[in-house]
C-alpha atoms as a PDB file:
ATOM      1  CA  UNK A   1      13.113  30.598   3.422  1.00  0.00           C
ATOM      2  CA  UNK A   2      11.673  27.568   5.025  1.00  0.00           C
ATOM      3  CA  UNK A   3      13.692  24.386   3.964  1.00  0.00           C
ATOM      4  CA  UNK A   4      11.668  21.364   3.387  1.00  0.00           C
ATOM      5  CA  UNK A   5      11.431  18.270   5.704  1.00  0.00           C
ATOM      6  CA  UNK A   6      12.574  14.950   3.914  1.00  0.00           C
ATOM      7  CA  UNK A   7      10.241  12.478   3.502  1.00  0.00           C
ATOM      8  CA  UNK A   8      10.097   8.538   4.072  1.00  0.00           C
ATOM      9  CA  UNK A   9       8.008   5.994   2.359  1.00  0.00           C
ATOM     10  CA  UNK A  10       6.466   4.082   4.607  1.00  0.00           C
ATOM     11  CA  UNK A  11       6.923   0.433   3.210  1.00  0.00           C
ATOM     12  CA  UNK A  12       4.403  -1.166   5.703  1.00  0.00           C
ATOM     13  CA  UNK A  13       1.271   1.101   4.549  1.00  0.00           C
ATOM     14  CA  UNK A  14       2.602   0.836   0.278  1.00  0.00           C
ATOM     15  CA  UNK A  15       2.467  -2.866   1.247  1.00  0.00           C
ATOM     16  CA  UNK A  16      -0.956  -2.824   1.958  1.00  0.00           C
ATOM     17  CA  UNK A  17      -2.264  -0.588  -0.761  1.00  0.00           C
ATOM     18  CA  UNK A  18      -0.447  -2.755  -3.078  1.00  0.00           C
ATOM     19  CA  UNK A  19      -2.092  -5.335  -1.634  1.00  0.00           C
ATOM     20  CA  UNK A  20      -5.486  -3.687  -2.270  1.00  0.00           C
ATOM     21  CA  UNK A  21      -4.831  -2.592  -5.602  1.00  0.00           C
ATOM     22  CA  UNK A  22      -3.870  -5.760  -6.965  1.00  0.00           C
ATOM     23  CA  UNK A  23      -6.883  -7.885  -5.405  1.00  0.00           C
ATOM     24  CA  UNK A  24      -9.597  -4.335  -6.021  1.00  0.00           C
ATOM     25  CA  UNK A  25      -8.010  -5.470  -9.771  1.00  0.00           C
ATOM     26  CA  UNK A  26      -8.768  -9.460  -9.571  1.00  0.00           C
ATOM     27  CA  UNK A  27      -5.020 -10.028  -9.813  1.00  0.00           C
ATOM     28  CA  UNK A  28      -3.365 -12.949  -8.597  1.00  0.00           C
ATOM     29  CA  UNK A  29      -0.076 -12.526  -7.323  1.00  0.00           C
ATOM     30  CA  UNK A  30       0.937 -15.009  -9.969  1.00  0.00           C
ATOM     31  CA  UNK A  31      -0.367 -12.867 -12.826  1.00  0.00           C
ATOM     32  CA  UNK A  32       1.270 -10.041 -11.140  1.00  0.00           C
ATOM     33  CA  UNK A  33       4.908 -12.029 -11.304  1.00  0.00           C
ATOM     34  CA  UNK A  34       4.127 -13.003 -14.932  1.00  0.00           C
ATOM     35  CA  UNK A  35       3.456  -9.663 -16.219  1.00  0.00           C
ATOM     36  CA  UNK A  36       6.219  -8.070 -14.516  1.00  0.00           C
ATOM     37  CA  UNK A  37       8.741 -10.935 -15.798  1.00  0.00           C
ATOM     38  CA  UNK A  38       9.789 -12.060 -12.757  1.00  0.00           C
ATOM     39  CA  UNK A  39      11.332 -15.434 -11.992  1.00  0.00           C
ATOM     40  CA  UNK A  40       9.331 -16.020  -8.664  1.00  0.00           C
ATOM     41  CA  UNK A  41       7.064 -14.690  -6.678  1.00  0.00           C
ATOM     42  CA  UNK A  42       8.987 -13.517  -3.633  1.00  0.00           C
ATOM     43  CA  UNK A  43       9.497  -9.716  -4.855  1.00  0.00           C
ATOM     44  CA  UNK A  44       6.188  -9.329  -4.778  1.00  0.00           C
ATOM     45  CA  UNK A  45       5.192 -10.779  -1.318  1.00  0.00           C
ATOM     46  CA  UNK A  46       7.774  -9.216   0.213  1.00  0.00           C
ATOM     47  CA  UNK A  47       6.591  -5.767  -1.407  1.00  0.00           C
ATOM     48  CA  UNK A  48       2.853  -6.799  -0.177  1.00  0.00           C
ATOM     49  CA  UNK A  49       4.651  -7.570   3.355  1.00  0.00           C
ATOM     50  CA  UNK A  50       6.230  -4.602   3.464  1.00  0.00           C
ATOM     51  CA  UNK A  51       9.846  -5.841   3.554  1.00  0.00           C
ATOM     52  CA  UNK A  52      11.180  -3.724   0.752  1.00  0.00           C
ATOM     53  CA  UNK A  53       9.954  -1.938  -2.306  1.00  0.00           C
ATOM     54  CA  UNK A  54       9.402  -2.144  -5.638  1.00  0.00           C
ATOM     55  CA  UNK A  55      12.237  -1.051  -7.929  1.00  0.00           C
ATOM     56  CA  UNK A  56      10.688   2.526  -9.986  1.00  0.00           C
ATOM     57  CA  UNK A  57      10.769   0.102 -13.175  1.00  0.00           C
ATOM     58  CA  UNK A  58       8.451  -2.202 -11.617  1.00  0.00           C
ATOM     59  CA  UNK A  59       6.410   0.388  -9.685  1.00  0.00           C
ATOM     60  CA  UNK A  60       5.701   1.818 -13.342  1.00  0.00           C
ATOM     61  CA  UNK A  61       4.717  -1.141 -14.755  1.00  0.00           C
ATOM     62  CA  UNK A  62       2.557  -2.206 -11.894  1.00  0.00           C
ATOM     63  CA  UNK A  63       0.547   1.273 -12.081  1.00  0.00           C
ATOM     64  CA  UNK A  64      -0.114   0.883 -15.718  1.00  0.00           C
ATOM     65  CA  UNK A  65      -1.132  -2.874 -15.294  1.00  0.00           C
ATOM     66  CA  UNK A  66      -3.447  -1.637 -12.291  1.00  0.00           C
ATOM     67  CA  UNK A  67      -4.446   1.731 -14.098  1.00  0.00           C
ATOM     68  CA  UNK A  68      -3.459   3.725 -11.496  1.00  0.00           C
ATOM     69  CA  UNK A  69      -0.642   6.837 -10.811  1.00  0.00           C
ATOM     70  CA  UNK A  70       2.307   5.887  -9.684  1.00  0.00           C
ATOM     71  CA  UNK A  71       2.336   8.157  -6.536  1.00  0.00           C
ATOM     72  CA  UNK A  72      -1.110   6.302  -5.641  1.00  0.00           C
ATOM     73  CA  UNK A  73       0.751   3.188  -4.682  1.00  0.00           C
ATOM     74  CA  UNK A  74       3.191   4.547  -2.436  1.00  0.00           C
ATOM     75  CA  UNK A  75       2.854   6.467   1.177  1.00  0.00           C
ATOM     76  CA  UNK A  76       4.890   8.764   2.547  1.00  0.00           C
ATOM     77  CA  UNK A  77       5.592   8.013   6.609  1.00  0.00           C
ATOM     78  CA  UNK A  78       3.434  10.792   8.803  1.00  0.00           C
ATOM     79  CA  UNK A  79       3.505   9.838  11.850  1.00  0.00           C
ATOM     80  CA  UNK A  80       0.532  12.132  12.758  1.00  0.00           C
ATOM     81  CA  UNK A  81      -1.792  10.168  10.789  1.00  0.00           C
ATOM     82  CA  UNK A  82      -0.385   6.258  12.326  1.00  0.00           C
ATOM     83  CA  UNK A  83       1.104   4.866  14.943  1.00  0.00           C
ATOM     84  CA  UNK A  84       4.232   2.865  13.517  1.00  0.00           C
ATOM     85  CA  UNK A  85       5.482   1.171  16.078  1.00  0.00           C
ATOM     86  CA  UNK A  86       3.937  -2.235  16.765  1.00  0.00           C
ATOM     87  CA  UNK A  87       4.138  -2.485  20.085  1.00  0.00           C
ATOM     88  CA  UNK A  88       1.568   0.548  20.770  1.00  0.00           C
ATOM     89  CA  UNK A  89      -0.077  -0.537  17.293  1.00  0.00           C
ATOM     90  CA  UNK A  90      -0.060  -4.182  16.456  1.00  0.00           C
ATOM     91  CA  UNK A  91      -3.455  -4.281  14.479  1.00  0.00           C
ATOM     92  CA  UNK A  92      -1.424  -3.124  10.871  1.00  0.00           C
ATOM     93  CA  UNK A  93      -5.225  -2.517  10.145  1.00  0.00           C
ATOM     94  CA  UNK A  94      -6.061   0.133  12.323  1.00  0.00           C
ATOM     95  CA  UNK A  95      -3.575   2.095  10.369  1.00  0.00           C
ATOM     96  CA  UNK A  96      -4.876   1.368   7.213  1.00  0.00           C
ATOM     97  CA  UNK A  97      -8.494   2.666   8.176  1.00  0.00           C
ATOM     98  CA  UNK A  98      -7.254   5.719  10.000  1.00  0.00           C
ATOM     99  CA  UNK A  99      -5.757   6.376   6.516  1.00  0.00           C
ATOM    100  CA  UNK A 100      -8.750   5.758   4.577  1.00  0.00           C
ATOM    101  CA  UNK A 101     -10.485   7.534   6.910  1.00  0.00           C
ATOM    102  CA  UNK A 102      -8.277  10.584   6.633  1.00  0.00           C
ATOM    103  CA  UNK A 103      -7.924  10.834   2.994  1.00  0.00           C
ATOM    104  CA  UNK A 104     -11.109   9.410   1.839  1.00  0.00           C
ATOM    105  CA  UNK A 105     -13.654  10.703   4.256  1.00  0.00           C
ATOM    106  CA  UNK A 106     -15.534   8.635   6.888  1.00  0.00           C
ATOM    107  CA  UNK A 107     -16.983   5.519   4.859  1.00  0.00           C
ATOM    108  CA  UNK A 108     -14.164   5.808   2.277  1.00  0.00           C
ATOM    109  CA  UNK A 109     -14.449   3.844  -0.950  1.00  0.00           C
ATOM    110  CA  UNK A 110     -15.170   0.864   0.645  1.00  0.00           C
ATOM    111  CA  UNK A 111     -18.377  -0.488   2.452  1.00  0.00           C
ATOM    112  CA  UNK A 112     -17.939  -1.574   6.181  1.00  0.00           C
ATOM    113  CA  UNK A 113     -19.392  -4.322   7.810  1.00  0.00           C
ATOM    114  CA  UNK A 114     -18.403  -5.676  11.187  1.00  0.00           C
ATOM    115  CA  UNK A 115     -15.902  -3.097  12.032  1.00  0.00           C
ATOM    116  CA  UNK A 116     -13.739  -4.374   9.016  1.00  0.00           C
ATOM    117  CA  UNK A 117     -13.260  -3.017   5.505  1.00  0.00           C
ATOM    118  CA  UNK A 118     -14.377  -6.139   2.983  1.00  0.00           C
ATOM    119  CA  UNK A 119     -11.373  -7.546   1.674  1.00  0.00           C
END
């Protein structure tokens, strides 16, 4: 039997669909911090920055506040799909739209213009 590799979340790439998710909402990261009960905002930029992660309590209550699964608001690390090291990569958006290009087809959800996704 085959044993399964363990997996990593990459904390750089939740960051940014975080990020997405709370501005595709027309959240503020104000609103976000006031909903969530937090004291100040610094949780959240540092979860947007991807410096750490949300605890599972607030991951839950941020994917019923932006009506989405849990497991949509976290990636694991594959390497395959990214280059993680900043050096070799240090547009963090390059990553990004090899992801969306990978898991939601060529245009992805999102129109283009310019070369960048519309923010």
């Amino acid at each position: 039997m085959k044993k399964k590799a363990c997996v990593s979340l990459d904390m750089t790439m939740t960051g940014h669909v975080l990020n997405l998710m709370i501005k595709k909402r027309g959240y503020t990261v104000s609103e976000i911090q006031k909903e969530l009960g937090l004291s100040c905002p610094q949780p959240i930029y540092r979860w947007i920055n991807g410096q750490t992660l949300p605890s599972i309590d607030n991951l839950y209550k941020l994917s019923t506040l932006l009506e989405v699964h849990m497991e949509d608001l976290i990636l694991p690390r594959q390497d395959e799909v990214w280059v993680v090291y900043r050096r070799q990569n240090p547009n963090r958006i390059r990553r990004l739209e090899t992801y969306r290009r990978r898991y939601f087809g060529k245009g992805g959800d999102r129109t283009r213009r310019g070369g960048h996704y519309d923010r």
